[in-house]
Protein backbone atom coordinates (compact mmCIF):
# COMPACT_ATOMS: atom_id res chain seq x y z
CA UNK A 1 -43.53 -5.79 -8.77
CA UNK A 2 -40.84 -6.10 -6.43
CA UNK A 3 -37.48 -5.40 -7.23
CA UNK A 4 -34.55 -7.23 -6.05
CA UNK A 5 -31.68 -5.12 -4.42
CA UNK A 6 -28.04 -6.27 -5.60
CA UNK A 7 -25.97 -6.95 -3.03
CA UNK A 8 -23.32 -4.24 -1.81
CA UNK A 9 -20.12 -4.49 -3.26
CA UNK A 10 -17.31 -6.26 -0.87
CA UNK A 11 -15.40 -3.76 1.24
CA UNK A 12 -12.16 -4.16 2.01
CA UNK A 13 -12.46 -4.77 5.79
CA UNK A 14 -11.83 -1.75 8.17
CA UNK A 15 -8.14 -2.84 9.29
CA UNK A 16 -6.88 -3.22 5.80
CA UNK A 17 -8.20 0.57 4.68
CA UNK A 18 -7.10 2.20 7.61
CA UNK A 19 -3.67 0.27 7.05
CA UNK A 20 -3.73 1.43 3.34
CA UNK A 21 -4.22 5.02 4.93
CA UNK A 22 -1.34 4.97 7.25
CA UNK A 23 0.54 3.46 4.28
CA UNK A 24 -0.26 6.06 2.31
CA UNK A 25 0.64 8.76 4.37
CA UNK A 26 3.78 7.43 5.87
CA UNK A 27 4.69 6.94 1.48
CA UNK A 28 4.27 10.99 0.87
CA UNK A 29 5.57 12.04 3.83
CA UNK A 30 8.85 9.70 3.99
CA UNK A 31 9.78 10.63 0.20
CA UNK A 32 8.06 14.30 0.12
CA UNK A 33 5.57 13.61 -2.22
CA UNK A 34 3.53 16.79 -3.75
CA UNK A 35 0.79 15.07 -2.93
CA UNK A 36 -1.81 14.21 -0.23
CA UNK A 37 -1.87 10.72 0.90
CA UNK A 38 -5.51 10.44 -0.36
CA UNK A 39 -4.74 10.79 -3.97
CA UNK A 40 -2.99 7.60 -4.07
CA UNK A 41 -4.83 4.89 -5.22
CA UNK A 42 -4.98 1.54 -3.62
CA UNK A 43 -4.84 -0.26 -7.00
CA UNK A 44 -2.49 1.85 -8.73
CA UNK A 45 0.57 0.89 -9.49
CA UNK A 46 3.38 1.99 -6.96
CA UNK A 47 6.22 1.05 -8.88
CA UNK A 48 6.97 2.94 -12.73
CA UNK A 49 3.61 4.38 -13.88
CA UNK A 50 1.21 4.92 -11.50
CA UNK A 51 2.38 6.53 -8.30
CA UNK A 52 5.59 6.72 -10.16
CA UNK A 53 8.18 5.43 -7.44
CA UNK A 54 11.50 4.27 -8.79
CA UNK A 55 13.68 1.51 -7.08
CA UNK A 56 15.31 4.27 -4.68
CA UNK A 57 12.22 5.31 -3.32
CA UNK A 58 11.38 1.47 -2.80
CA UNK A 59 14.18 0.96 -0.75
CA UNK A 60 13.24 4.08 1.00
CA UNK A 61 9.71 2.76 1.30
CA UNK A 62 10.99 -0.36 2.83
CA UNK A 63 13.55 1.01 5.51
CA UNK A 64 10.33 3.27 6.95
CA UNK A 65 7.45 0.20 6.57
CA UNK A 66 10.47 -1.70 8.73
CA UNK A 67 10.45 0.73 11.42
CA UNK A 68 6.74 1.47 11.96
CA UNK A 69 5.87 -2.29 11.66
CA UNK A 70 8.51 -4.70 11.90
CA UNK A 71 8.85 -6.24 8.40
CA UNK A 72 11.32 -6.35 6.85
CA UNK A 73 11.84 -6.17 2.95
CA UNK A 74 14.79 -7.30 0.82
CA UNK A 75 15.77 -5.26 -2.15
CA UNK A 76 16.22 -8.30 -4.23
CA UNK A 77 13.35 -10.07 -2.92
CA UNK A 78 12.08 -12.29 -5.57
CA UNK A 79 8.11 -11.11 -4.59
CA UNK A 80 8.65 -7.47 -4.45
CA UNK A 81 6.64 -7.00 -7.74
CA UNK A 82 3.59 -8.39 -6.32
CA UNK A 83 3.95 -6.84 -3.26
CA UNK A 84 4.48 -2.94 -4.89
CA UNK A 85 1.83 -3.74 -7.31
CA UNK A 86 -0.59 -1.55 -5.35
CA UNK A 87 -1.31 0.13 -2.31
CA UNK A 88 -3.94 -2.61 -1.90
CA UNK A 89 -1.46 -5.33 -2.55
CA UNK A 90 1.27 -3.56 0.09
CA UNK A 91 -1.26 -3.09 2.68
CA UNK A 92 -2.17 -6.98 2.91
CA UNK A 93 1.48 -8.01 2.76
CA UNK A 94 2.21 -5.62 5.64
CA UNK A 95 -0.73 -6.81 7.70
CA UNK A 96 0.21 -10.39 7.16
CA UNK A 97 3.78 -9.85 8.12
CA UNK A 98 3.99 -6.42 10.75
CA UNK A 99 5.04 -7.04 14.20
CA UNK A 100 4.55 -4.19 15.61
């Protein structure tokens, strides 16, 4: 009998989770998180439950992600839900968008 291997799941690819890492990191450190950038999730929610980040820190998340990689982020930008949804979610808008 042979059995047949499943295939491996789909990984995100290398840029995107060392992008979600630097993300990460540059989150704790820029608000002083008591955490280490590794506990964050990359499909938890950022914004409310989850991570826990209120519309101050947003703004605060934005002003940093704009000087480390170019993009910039309104604070009444009709798409920042989707974009905050996650770690995950942040990481692809930033690599779609970053200049630098």
């Amino acid at each position: 009998m042979s059995e047949t291997a499943s295939p491996p799941p789909k990984a995100q690819p290398p840029e995107t989770s060392e992008l979600e890492r630097e993300l990460a990191q540059l989150i704790v450190q820029g608000l002083n998180l008591p955490l280490e950038a590794s506990q964050i999730e990359p499909e938890a929610p950022l914004y409310g439950a989850g991570l826990g980040l209120d519309s101050i820190d947003i703004l605060e998340v934005a002003l940093i992600v704009s000087k480390h990689y170019g993009v910039q982020l309104r604070a009444d930008g009709e798409e920042n839900q989707r974009i905050f949804r996650s770690l995950r979610h942040f990481a692809h808008f930033i690599a779609a968008q970053r200049t630098k």
